[in-house]
PDB file of N, CA and C in Angstrom:
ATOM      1  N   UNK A   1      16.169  19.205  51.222  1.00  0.00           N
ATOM      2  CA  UNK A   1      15.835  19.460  49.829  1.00  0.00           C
ATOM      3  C   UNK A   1      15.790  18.127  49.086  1.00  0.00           C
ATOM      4  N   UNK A   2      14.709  17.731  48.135  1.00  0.00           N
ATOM      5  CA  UNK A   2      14.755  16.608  47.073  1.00  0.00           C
ATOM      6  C   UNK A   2      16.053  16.509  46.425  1.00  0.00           C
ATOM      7  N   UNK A   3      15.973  15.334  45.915  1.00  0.00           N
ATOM      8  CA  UNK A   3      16.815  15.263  45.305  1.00  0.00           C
ATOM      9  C   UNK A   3      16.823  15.275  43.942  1.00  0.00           C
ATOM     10  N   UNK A   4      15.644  14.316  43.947  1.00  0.00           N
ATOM     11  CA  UNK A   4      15.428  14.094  42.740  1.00  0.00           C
ATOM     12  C   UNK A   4      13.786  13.671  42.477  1.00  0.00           C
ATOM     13  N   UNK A   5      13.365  14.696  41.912  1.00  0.00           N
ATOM     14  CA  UNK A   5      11.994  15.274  41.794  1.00  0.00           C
ATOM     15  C   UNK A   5      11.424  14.390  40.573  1.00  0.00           C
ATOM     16  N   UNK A   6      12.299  14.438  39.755  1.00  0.00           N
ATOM     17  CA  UNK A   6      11.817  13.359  38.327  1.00  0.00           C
ATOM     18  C   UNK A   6      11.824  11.956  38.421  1.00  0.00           C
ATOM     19  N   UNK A   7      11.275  10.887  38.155  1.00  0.00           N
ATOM     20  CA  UNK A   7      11.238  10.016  38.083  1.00  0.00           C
ATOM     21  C   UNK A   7      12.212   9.791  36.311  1.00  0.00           C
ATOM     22  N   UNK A   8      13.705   9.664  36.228  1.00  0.00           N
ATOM     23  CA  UNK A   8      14.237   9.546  35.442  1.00  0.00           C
ATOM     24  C   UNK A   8      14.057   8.295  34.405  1.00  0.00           C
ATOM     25  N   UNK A   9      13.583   7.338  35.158  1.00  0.00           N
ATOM     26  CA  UNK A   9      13.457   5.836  34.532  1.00  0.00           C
ATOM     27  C   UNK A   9      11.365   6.162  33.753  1.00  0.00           C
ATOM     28  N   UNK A  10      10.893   6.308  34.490  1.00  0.00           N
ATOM     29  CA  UNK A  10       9.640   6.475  34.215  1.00  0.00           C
ATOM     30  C   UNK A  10       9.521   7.565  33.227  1.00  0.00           C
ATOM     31  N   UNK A  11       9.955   8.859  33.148  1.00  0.00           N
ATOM     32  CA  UNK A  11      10.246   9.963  31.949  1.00  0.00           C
ATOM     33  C   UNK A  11      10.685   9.041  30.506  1.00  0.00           C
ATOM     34  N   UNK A  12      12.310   8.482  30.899  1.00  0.00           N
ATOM     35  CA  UNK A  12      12.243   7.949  29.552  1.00  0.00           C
ATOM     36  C   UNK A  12      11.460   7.118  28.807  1.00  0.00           C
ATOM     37  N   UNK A  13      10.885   6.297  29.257  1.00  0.00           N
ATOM     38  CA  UNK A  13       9.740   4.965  29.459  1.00  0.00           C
ATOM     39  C   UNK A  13       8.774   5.659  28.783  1.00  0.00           C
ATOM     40  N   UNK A  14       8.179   6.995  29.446  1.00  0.00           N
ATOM     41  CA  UNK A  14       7.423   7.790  28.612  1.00  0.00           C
ATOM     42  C   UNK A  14       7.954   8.635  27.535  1.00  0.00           C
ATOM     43  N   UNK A  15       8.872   8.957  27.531  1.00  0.00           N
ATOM     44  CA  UNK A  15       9.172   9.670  25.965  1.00  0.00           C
ATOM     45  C   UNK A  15       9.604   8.711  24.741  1.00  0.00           C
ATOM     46  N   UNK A  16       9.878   7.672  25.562  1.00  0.00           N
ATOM     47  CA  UNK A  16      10.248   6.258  24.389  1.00  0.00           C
ATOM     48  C   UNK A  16       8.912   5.738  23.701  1.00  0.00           C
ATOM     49  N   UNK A  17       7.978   5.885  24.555  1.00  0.00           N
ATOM     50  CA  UNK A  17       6.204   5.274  24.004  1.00  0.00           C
ATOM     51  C   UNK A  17       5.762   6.300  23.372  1.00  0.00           C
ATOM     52  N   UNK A  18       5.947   7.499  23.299  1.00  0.00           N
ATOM     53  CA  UNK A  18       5.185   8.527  22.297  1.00  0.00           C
ATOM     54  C   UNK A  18       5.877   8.496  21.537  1.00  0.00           C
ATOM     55  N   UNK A  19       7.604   8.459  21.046  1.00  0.00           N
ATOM     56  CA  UNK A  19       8.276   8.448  19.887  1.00  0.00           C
ATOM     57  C   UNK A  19       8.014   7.206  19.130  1.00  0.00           C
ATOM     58  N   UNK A  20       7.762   6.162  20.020  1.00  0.00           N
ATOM     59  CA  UNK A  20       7.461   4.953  18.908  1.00  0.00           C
ATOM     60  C   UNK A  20       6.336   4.960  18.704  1.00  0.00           C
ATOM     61  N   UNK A  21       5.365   5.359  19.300  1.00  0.00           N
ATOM     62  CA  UNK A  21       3.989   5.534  18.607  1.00  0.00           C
ATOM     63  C   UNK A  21       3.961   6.870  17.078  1.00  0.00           C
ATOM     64  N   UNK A  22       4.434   7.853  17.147  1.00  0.00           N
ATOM     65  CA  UNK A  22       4.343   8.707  16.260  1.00  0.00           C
ATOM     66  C   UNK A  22       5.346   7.613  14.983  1.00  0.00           C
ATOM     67  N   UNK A  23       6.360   7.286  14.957  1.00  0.00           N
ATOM     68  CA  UNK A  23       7.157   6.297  14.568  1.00  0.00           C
ATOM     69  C   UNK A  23       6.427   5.517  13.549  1.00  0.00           C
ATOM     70  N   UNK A  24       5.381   5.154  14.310  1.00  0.00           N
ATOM     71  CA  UNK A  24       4.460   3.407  13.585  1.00  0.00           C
ATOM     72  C   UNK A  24       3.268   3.771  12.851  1.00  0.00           C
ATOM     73  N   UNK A  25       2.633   5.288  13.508  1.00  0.00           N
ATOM     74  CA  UNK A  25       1.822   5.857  12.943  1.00  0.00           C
ATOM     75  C   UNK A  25       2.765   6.541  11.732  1.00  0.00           C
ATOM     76  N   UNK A  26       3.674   6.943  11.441  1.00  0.00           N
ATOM     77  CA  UNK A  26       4.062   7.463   9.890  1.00  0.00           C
ATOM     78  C   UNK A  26       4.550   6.300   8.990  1.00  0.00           C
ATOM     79  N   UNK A  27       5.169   4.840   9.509  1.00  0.00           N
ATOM     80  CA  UNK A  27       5.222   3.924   9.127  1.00  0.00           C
ATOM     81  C   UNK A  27       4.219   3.829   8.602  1.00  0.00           C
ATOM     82  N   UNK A  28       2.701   3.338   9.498  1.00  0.00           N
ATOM     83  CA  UNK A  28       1.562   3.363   8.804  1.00  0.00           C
ATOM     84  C   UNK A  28       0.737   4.459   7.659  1.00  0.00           C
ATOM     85  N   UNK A  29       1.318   5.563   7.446  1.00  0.00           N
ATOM     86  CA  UNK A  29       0.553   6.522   6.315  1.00  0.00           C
ATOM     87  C   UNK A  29       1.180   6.330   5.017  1.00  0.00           C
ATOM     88  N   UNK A  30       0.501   6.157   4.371  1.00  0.00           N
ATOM     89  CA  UNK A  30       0.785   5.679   2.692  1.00  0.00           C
ATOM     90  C   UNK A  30       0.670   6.768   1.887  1.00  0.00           C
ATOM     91  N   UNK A  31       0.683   7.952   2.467  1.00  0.00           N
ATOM     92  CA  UNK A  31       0.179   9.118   1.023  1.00  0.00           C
ATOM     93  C   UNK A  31       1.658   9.465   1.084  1.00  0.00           C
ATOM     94  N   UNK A  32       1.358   9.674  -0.180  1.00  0.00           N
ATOM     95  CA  UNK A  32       3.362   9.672  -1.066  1.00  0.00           C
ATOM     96  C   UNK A  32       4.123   8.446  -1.293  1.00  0.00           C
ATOM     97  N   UNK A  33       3.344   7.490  -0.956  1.00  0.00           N
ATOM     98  CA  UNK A  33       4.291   6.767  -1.215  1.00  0.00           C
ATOM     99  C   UNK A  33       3.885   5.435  -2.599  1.00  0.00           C
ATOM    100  N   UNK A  34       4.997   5.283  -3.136  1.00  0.00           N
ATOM    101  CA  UNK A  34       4.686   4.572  -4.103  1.00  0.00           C
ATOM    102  C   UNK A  34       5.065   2.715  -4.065  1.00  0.00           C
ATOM    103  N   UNK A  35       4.571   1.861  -4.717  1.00  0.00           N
ATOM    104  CA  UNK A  35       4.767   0.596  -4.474  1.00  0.00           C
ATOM    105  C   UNK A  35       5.180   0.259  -6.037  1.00  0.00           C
ATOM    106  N   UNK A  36       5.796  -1.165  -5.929  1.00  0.00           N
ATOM    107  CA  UNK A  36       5.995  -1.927  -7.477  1.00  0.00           C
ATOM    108  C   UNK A  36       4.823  -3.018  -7.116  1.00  0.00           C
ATOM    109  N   UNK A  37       4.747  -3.327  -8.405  1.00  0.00           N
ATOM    110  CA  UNK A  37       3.730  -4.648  -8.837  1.00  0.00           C
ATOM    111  C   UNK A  37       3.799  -5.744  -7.446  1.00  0.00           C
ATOM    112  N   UNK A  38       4.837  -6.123  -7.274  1.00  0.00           N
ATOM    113  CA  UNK A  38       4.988  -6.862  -6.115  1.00  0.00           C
ATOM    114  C   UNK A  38       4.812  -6.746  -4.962  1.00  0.00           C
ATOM    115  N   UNK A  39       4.941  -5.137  -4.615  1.00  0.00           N
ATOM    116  CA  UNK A  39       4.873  -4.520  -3.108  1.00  0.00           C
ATOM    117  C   UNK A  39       3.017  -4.327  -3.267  1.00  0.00           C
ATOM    118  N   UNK A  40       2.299  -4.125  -4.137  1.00  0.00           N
ATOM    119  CA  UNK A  40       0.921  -4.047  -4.343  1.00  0.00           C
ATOM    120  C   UNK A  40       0.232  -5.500  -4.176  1.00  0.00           C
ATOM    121  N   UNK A  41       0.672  -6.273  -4.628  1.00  0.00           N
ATOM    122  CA  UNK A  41      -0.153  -7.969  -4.710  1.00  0.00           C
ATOM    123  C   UNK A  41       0.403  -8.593  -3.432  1.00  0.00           C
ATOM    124  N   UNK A  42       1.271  -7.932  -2.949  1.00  0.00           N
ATOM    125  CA  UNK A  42       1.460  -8.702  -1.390  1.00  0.00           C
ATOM    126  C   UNK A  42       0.498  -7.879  -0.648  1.00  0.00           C
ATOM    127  N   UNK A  43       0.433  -6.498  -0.698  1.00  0.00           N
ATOM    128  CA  UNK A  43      -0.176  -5.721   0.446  1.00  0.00           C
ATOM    129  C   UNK A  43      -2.062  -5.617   0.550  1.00  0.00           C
ATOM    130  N   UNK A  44      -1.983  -5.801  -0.976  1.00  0.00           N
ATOM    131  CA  UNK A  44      -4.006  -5.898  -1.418  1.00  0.00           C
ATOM    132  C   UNK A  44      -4.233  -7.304  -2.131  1.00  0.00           C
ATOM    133  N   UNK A  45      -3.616  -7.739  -2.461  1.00  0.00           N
ATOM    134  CA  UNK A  45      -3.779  -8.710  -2.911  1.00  0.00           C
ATOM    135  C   UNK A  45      -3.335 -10.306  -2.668  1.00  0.00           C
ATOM    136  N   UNK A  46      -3.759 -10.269  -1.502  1.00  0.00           N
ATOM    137  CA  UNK A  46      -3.394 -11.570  -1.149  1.00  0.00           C
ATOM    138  C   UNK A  46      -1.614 -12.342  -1.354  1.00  0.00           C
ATOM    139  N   UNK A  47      -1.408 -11.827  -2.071  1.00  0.00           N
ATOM    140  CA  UNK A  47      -0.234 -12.317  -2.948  1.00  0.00           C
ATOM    141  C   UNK A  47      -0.584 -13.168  -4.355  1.00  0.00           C
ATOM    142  N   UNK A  48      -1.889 -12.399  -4.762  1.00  0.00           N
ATOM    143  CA  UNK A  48      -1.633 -13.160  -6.166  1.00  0.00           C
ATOM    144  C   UNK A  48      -0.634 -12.763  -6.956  1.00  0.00           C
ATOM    145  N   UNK A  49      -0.584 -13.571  -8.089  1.00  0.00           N
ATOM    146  CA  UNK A  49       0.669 -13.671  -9.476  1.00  0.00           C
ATOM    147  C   UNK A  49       0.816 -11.663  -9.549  1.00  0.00           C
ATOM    148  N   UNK A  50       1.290 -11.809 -10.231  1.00  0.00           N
ATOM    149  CA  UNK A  50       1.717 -10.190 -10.909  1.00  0.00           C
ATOM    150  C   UNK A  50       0.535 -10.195 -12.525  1.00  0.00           C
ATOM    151  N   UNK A  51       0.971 -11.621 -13.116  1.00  0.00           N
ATOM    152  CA  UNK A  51      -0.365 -11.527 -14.104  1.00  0.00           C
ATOM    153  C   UNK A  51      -1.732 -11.891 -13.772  1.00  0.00           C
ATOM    154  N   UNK A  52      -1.925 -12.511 -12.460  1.00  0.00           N
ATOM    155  CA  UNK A  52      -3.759 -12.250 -12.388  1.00  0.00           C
ATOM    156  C   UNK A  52      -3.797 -10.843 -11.623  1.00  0.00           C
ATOM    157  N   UNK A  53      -3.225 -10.392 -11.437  1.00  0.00           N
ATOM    158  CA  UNK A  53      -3.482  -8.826 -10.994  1.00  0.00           C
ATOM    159  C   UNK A  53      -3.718  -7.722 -12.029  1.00  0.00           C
ATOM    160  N   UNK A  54      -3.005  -8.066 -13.160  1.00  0.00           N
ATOM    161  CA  UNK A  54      -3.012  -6.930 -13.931  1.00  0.00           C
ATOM    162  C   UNK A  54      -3.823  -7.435 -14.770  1.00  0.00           C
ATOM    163  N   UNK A  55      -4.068  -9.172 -14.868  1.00  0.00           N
ATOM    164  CA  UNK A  55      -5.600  -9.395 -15.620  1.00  0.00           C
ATOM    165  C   UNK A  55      -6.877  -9.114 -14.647  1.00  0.00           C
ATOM    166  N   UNK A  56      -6.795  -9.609 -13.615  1.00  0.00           N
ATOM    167  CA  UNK A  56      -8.051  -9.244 -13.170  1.00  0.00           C
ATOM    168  C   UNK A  56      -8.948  -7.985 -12.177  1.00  0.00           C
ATOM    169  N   UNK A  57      -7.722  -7.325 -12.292  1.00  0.00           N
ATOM    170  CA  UNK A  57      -7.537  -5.928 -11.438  1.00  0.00           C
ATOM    171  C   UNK A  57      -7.483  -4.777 -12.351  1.00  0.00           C
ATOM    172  N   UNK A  58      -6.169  -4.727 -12.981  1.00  0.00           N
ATOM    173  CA  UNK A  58      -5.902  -3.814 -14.097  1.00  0.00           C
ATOM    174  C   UNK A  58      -6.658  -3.427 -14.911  1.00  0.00           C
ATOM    175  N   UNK A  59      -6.896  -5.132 -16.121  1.00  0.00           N
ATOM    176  CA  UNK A  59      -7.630  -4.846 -17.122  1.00  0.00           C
ATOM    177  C   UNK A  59      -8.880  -4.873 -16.839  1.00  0.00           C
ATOM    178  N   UNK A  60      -9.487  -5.446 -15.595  1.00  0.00           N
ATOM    179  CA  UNK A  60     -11.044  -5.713 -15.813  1.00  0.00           C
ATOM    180  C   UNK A  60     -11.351  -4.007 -15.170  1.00  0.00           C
ATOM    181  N   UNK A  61     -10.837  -3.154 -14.482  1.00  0.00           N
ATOM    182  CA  UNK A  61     -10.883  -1.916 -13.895  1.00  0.00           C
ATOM    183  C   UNK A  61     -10.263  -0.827 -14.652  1.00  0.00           C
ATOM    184  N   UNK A  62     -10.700  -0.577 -16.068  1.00  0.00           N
ATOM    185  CA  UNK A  62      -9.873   0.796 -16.499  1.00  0.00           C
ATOM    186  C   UNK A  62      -9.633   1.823 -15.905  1.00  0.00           C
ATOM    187  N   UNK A  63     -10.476   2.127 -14.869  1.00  0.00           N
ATOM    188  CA  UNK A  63     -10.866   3.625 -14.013  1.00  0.00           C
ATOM    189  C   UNK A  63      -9.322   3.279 -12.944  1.00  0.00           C
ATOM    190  N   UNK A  64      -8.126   2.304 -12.863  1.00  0.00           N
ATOM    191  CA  UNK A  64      -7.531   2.377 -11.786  1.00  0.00           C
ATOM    192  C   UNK A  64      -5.918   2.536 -12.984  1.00  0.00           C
ATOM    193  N   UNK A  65      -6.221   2.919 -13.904  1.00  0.00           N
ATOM    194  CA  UNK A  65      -5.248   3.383 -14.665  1.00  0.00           C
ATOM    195  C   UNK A  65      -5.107   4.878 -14.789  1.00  0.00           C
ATOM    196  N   UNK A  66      -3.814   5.426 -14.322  1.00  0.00           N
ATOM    197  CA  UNK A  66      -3.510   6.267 -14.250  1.00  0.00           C
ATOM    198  C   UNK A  66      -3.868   7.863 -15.308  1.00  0.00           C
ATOM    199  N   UNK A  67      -3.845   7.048 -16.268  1.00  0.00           N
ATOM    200  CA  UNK A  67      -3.918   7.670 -17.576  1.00  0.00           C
ATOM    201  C   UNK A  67      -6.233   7.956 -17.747  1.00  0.00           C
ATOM    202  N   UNK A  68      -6.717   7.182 -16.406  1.00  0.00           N
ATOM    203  CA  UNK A  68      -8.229   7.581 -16.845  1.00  0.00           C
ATOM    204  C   UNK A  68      -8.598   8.148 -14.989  1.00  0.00           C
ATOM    205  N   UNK A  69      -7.211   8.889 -14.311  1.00  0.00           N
ATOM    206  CA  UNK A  69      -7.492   9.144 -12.964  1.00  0.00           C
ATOM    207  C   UNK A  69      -7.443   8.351 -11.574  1.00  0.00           C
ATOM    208  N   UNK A  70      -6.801   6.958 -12.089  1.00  0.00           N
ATOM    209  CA  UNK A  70      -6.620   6.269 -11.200  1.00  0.00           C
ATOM    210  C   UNK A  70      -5.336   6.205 -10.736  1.00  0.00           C
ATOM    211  N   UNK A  71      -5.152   4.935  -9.709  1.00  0.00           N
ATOM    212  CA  UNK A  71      -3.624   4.853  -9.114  1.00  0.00           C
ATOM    213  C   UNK A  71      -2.578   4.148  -9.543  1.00  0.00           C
ATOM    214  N   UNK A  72      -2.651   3.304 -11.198  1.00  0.00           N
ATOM    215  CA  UNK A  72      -1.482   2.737 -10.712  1.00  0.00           C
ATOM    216  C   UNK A  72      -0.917   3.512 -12.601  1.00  0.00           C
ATOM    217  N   UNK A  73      -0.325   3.819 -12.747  1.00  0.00           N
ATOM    218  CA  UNK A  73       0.896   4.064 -14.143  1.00  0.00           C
ATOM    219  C   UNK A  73       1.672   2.772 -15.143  1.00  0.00           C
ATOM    220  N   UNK A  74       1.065   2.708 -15.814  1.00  0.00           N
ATOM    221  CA  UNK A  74       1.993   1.447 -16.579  1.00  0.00           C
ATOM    222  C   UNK A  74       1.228   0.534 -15.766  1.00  0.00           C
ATOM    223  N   UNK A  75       0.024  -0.043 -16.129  1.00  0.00           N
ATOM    224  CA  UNK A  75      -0.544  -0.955 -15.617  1.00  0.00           C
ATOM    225  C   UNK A  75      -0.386  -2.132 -16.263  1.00  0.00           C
ATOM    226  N   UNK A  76       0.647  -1.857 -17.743  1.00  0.00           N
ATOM    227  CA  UNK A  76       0.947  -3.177 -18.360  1.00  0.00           C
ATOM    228  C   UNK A  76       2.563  -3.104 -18.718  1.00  0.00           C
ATOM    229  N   UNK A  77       3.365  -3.521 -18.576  1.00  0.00           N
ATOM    230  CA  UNK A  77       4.637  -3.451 -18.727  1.00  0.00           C
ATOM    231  C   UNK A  77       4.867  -2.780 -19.894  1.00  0.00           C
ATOM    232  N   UNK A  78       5.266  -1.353 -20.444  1.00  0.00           N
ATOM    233  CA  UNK A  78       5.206  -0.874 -22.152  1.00  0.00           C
ATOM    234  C   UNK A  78       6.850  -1.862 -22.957  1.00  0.00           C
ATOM    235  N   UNK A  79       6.315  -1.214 -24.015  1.00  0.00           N
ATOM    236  CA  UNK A  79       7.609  -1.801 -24.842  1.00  0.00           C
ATOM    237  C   UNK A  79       9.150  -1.169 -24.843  1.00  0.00           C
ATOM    238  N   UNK A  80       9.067  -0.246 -23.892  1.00  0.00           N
ATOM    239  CA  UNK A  80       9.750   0.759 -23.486  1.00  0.00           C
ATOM    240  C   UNK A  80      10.614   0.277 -22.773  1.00  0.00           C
ATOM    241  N   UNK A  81      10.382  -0.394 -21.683  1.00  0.00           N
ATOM    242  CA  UNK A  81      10.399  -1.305 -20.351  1.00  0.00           C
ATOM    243  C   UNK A  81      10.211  -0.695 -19.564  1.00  0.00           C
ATOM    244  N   UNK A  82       8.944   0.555 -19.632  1.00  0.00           N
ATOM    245  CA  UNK A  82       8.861   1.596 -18.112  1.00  0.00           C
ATOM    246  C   UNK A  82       7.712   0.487 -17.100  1.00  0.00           C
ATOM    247  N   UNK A  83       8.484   0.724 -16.010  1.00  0.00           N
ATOM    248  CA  UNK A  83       7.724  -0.335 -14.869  1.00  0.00           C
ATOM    249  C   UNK A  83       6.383   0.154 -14.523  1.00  0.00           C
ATOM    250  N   UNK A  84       5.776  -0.830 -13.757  1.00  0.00           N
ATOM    251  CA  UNK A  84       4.297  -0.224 -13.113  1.00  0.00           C
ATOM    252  C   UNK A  84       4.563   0.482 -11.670  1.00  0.00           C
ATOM    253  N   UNK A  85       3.601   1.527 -11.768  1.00  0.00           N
ATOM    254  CA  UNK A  85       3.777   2.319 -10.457  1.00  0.00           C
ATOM    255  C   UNK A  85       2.895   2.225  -9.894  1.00  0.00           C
ATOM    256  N   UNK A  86       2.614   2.694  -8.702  1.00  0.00           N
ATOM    257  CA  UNK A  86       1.314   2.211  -8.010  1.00  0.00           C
ATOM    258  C   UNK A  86       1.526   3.558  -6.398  1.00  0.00           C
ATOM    259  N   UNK A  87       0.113   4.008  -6.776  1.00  0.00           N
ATOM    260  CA  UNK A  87       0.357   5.019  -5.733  1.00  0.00           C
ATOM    261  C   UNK A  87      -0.795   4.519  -4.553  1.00  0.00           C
ATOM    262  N   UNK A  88       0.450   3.955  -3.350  1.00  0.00           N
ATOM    263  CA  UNK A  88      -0.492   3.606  -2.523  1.00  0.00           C
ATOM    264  C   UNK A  88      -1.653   3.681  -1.643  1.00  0.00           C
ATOM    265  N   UNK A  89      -1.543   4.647  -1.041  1.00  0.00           N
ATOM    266  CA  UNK A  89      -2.500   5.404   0.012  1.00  0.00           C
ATOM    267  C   UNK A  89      -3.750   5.268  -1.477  1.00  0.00           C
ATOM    268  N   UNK A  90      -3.996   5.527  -2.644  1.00  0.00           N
ATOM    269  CA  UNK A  90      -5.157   5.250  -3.352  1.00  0.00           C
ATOM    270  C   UNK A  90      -5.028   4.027  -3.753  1.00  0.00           C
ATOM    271  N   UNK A  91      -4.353   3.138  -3.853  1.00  0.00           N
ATOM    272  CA  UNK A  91      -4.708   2.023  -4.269  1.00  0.00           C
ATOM    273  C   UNK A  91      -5.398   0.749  -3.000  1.00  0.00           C
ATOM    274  N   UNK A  92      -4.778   1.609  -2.047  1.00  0.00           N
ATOM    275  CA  UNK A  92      -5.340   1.131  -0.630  1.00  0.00           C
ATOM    276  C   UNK A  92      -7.282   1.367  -0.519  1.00  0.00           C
ATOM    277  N   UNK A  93      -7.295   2.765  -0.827  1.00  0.00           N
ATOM    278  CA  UNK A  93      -8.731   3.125  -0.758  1.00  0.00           C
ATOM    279  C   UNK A  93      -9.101   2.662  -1.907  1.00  0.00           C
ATOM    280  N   UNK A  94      -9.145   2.658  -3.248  1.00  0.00           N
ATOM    281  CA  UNK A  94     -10.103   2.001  -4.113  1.00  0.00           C
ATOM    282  C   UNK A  94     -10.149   0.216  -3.850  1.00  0.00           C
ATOM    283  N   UNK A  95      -9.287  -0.514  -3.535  1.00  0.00           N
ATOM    284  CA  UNK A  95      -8.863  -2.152  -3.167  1.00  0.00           C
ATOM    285  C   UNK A  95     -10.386  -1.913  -1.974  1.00  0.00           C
ATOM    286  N   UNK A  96     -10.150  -0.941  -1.304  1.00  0.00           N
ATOM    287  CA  UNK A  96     -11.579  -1.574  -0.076  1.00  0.00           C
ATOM    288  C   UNK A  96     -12.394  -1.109  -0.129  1.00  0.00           C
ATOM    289  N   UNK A  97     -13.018  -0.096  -0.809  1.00  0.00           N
ATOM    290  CA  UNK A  97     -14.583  -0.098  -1.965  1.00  0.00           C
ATOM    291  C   UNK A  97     -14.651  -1.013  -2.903  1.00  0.00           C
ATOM    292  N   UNK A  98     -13.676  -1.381  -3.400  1.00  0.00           N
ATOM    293  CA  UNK A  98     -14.149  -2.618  -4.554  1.00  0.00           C
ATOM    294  C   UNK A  98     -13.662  -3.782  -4.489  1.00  0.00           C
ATOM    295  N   UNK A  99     -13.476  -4.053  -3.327  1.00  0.00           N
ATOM    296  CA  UNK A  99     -13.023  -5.631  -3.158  1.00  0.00           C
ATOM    297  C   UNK A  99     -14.282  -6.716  -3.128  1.00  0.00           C
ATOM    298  N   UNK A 100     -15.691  -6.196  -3.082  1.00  0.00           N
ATOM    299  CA  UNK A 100     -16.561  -7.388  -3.540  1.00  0.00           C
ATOM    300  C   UNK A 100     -16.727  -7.343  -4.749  1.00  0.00           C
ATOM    301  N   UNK A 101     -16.019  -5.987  -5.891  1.00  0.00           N
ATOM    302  CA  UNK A 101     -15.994  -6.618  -7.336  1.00  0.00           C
ATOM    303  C   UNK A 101     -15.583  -7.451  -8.381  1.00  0.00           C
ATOM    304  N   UNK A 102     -14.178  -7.839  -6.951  1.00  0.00           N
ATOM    305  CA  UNK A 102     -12.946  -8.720  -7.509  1.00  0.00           C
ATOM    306  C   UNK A 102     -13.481 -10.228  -8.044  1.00  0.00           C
ATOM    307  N   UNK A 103     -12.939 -10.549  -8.920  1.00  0.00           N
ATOM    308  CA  UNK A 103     -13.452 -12.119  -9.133  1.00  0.00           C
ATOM    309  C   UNK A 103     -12.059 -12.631  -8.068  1.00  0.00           C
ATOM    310  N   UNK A 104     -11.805 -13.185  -7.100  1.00  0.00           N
ATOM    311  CA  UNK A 104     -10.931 -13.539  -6.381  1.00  0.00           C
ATOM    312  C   UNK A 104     -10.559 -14.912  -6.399  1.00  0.00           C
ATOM    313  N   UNK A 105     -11.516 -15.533  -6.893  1.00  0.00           N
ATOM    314  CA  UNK A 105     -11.748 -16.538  -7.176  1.00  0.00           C
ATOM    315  C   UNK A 105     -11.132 -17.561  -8.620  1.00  0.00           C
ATOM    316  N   UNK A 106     -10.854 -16.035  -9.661  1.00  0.00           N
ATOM    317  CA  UNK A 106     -10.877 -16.150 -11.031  1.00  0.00           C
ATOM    318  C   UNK A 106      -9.079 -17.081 -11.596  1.00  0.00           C
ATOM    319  N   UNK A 107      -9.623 -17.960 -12.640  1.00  0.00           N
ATOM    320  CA  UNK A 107      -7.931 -17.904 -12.622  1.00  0.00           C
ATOM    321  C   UNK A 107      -7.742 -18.043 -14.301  1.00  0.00           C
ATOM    322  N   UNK A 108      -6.269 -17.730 -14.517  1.00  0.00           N
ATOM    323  CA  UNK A 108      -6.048 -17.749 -15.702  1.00  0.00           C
ATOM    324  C   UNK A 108      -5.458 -18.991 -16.573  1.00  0.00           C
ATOM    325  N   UNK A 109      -6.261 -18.643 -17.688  1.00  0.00           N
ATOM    326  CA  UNK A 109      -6.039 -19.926 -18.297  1.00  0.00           C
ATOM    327  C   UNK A 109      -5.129 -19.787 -19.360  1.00  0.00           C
ATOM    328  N   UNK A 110      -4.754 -20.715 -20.022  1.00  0.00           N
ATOM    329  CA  UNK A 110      -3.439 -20.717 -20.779  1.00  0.00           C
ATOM    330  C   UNK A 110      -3.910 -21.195 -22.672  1.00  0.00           C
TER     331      UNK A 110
END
């Protein structure tokens, strides 16, 4: 009679590669999840400033303000002190339809 019919080392090997794949794939899905000003200009934006983003992203794009159907909330710091929100999985998809509208180039002057 066998003894041992399973390949015990090779099983785990394989149940370890589908758990870290499902793992990296939910790592990777962005719907629900939200970013700050900073977690947004590192991830779409190169890492520009926090103010050429919200000058040249924010304000030049009304349609990505929350308040006209877009993704991000408090796209300008209020007097309130409520922060900017940013809902990723859409800010991901509008950033790569309109990234040849960006002036990327643009900078601010003082």
């Amino acid at each position: 009679m066998p003894k041992n019919l399973i390949d015990i080392p090779s099983l785990t090997s394989f149940v370890k590669d589908i758990v870290n794949e499902v793992v990296k794939e939910d790592k990777d899905d962005l719907t629900g999840k939200t970013w700050n000003i900073n977690q947004f200009r590192k991830s779409c934006c190169r890492g520009k400033g926090d103010n050429w983003v919200r000058t040249f992203i924010f304000d030049e794009f009304p349609e990505v303000d929350y308040k006209n159907g877009g993704f991000v909330v408090n796209p300008r710091k209020t007097p309130e002190g409520k922060t900017t929100i940013i809902f990723a999985k859409e800010a991901c998809d509008w950033m790569q339809k309109h990234q040849h509208q960006i002036d990327w180039n643009a900078k601010i002057t003082n």
